[in-house]
Protein backbone atom coordinates (compact mmCIF):
# COMPACT_ATOMS: atom_id res chain seq x y z
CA UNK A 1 73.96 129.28 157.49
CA UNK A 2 71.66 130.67 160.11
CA UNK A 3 69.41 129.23 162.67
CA UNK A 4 66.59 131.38 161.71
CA UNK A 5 63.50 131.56 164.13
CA UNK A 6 61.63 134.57 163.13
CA UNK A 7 62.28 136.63 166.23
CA UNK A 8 64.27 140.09 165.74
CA UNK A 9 67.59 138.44 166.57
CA UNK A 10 67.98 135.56 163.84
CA UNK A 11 65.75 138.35 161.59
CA UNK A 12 68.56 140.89 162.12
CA UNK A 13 71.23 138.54 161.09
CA UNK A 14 69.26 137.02 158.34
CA UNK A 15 68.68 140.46 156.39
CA UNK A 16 72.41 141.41 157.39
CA UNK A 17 73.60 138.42 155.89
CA UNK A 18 72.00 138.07 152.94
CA UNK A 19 73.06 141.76 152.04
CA UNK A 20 76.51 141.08 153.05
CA UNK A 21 76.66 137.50 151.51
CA UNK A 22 74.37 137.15 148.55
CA UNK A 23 71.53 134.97 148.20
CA UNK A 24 74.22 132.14 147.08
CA UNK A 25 76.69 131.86 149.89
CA UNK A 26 73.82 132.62 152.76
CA UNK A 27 70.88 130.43 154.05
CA UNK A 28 68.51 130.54 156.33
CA UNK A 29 67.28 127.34 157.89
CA UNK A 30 63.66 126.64 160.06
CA UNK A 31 63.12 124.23 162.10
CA UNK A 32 59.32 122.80 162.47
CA UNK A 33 58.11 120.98 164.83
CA UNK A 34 55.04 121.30 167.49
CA UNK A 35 57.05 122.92 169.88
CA UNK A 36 57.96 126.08 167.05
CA UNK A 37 54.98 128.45 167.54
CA UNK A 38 53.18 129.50 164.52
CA UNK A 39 53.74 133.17 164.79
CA UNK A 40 57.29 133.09 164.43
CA UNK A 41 56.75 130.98 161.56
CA UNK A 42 54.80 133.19 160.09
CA UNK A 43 57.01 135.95 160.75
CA UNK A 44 60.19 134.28 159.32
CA UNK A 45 58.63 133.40 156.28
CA UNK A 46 57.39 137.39 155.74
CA UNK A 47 61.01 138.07 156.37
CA UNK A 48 62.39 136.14 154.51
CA UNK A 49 59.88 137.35 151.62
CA UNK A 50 60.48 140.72 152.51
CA UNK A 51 64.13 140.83 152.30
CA UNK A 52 64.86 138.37 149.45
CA UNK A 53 66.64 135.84 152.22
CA UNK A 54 66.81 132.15 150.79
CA UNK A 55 64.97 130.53 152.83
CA UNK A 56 64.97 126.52 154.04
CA UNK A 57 62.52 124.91 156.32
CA UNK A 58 63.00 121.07 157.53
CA UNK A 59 61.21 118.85 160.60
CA UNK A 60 62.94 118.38 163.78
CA UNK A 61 61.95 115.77 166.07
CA UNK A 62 62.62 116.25 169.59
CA UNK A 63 58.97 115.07 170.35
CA UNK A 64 60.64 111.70 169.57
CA UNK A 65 63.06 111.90 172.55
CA UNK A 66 62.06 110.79 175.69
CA UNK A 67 64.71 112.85 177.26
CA UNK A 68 63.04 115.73 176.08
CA UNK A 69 59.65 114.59 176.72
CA UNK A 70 60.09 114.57 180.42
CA UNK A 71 60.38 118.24 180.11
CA UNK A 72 63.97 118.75 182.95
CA UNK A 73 65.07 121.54 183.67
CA UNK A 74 67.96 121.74 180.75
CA UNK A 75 65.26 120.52 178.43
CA UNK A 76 66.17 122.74 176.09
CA UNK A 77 69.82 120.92 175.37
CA UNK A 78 68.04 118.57 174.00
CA UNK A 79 66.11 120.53 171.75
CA UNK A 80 69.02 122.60 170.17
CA UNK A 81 71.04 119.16 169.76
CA UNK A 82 68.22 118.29 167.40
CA UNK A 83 68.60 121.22 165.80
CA UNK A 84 72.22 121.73 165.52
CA UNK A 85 72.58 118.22 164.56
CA UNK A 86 70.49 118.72 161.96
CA UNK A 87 71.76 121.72 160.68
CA UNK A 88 75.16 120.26 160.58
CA UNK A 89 73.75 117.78 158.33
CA UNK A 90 72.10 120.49 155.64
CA UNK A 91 75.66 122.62 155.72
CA UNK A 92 77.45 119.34 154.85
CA UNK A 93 75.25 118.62 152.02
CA UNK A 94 75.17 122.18 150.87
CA UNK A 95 78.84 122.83 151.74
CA UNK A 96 78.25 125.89 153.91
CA UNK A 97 81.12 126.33 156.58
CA UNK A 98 80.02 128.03 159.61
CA UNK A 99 76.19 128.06 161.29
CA UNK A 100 75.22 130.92 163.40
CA UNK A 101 72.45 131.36 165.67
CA UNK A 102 70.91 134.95 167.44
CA UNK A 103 72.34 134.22 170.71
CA UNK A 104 72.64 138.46 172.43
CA UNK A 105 74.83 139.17 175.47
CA UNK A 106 72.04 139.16 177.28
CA UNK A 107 71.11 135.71 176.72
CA UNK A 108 74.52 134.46 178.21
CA UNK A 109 73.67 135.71 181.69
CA UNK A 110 70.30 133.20 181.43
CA UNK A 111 69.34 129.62 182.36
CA UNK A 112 69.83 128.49 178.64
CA UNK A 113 70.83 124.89 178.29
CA UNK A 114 70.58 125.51 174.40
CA UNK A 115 74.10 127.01 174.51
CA UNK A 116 75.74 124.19 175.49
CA UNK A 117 74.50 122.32 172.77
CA UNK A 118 75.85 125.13 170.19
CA UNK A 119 78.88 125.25 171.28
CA UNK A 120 79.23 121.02 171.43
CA UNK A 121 78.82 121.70 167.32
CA UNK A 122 80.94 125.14 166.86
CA UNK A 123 77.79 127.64 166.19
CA UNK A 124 79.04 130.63 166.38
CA UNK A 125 76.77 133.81 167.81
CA UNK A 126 78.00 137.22 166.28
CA UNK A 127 75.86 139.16 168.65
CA UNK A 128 76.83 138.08 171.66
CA UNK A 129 80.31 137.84 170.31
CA UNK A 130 79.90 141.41 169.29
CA UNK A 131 78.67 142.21 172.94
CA UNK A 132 75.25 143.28 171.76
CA UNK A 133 72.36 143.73 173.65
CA UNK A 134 69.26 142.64 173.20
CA UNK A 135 68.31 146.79 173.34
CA UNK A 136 71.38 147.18 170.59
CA UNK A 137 69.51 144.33 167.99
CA UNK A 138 66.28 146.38 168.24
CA UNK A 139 68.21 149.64 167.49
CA UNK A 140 69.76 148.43 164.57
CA UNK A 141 66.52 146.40 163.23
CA UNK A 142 65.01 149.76 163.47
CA UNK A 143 67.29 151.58 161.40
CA UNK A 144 67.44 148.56 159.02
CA UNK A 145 63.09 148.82 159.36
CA UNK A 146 62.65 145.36 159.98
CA UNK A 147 59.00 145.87 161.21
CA UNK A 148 58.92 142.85 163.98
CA UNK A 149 61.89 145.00 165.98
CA UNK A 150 60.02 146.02 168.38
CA UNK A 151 58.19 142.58 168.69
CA UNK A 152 57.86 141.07 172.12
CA UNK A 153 59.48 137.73 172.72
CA UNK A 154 58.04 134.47 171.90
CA UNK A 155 60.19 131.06 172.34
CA UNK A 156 59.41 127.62 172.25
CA UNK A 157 56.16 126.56 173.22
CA UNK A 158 57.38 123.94 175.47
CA UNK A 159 59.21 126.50 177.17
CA UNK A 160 55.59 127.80 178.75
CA UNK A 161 55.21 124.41 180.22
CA UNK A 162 56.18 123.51 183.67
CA UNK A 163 59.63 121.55 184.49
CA UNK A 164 58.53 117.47 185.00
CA UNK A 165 55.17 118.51 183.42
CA UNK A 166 55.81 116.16 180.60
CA UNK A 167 56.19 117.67 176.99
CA UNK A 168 53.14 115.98 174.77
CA UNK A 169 51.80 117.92 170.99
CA UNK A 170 48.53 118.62 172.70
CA UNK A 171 49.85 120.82 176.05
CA UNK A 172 52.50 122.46 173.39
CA UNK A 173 48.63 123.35 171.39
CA UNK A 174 46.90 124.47 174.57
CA UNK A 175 49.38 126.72 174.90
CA UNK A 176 49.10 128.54 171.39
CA UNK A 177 45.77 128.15 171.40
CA UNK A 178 45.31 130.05 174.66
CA UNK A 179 48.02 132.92 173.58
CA UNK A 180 45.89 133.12 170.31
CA UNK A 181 43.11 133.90 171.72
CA UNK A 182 44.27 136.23 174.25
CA UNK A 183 45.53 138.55 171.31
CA UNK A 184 42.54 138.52 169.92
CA UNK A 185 41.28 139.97 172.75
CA UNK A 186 43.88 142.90 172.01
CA UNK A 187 46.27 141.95 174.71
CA UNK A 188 49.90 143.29 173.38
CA UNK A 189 53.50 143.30 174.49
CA UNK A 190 54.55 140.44 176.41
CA UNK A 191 52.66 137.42 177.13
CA UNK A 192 52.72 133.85 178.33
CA UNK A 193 50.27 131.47 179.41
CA UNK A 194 51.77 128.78 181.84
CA UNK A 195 50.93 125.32 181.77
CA UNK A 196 50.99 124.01 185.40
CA UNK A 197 49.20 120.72 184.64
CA UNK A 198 45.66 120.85 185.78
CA UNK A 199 45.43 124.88 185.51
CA UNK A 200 46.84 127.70 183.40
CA UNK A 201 48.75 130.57 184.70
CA UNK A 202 48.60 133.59 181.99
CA UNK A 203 51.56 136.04 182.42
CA UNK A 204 50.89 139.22 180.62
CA UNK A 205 52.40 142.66 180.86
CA UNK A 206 51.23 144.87 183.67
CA UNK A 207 49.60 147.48 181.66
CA UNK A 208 47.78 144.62 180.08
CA UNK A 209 45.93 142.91 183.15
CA UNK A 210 43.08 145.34 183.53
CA UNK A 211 42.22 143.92 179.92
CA UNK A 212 41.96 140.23 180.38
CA UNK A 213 40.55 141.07 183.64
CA UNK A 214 37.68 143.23 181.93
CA UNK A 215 37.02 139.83 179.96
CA UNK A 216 37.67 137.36 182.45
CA UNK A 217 34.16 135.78 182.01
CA UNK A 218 35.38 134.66 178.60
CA UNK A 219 39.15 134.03 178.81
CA UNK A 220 37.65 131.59 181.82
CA UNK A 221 35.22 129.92 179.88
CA UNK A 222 38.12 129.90 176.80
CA UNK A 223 40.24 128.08 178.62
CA UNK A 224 38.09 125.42 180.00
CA UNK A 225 36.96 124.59 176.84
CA UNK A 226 40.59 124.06 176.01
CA UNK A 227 40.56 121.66 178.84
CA UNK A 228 41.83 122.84 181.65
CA UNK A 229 40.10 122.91 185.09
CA UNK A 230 41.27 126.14 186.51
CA UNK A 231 43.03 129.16 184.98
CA UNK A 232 44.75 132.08 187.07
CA UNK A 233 46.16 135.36 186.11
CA UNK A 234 49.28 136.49 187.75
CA UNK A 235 48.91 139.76 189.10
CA UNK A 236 52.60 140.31 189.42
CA UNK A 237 52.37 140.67 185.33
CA UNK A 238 54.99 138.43 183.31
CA UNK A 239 57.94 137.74 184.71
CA UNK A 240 61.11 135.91 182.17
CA UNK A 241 62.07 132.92 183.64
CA UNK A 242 59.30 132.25 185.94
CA UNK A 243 58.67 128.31 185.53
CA UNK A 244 62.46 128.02 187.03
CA UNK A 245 61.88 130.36 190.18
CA UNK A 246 58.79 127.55 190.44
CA UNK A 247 61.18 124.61 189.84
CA UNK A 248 63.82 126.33 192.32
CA UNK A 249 60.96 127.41 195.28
């Protein structure tokens, strides 16, 4: 059973295993909640369509937990032990033995508390495992033609919001909405937009800026109607990890 969240790592392993496994001894299982942004919903669900993958989706509640709520650092333990917890629950009832997630060698040299809580409850990643890179998933999801493999990253919501900020459903939709409408303004590749409390901090690739700058009249006026008071745009382009390097200066 996989941990499926739409991006091209859990995608790769979800059309892998249903071609290795068969629609009856493979699942893939979504977890909604505020915090799960609504483009990677959307793009698990095409995959899944796509690629004949049986698909499950159930609620998880870390909103309800205050130690999640106050947003610390290793936030994000508490978020996968929802998870994983809960996904231990549907493989009992189903009687699947292992869970996977699409944890990459790359992702073991990050700050990801999330880890810690998978390996508490025995998921198992087979890319990092298999020492693949996060350039060796988009190679293969390419050959495979997955179409999202060249997709940029987009995590958690919460994870745009800054450490001690705390986590509520309407910061985690100021977030979306604000990413939503910056795509509609054509802005591709990587992108964030950084809730700091009071003002918004939008990350975007470097070949990007000169676009949101060119309609900085509206993405200002956007974003106040959002409610925030200020909003700024990094001229140092996005940057992975960035709310830490905050927490840490």
């Amino acid at each position: 059973m996989l941990g499926f969240s739409g991006g091209v790592d859990s995608s790769l392993l979800a059309v892998a295993g249903r071609r290795a496994l068969g629609a009856e001894d493979f699942l893939a299982v979504v977890g909604r909640s505020a915090s799960y942004p609504e483009v990677q919903y959307g793009r698990a669900r095409e995959i899944a369509a796509r690629y004949q993958v049986p698909l499950l989706e159930i609620d998880t509640h870390e909103l309800d937990d205050p130690r999640y709520l106050a947003n610390p650092v290793d936030r994000c333990y508490f978020c996968k032990t929802e998870l994983w917890t809960r996904l231990q629950d549907v493989a009992h009832e189903r009687g699947f033995d292992l869970i996977i997630d699409g944890t990459n060698a790359d992702d073991l040299g990050e700050h990801r508390p999330g880890l810690r809580a998978a390996a508490e409850r025995r998921v198992r990643s087979p890319l990092a495992e298999l020492g693949w890179t996060k350039d060796d998933v988009r190679a293969a999801a390419r050959e495979l033609g997955i179409p999202l493999w060249d997709a940029p990253a987009s995590p958690c919501l919460s994870s745009r919001v800054r450490y001690g900020l705390a986590i509520t459903a309407e910061r985690l939709a100021q977030v979306e909405q604000g990413e939503a409408f910056l795509r509609s303004l054509g802005v591709t590749g990587d992108l964030r937009v950084r809730h700091l409390g009071a003002v918004a901090r939008i990350e975007a690739a470097p070949a990007e800026i000169p676009l949101v700058e060119r309609a900085w009249q509206r993405v200002t006026a956007f974003f106040e109607g959002l409610g925030f008071g200020a909003v700024e745009l990094d001229p140092r382009g996005y940057r992975r990890g960035s709310l830490l390097v905050l927490e840490q200066s």
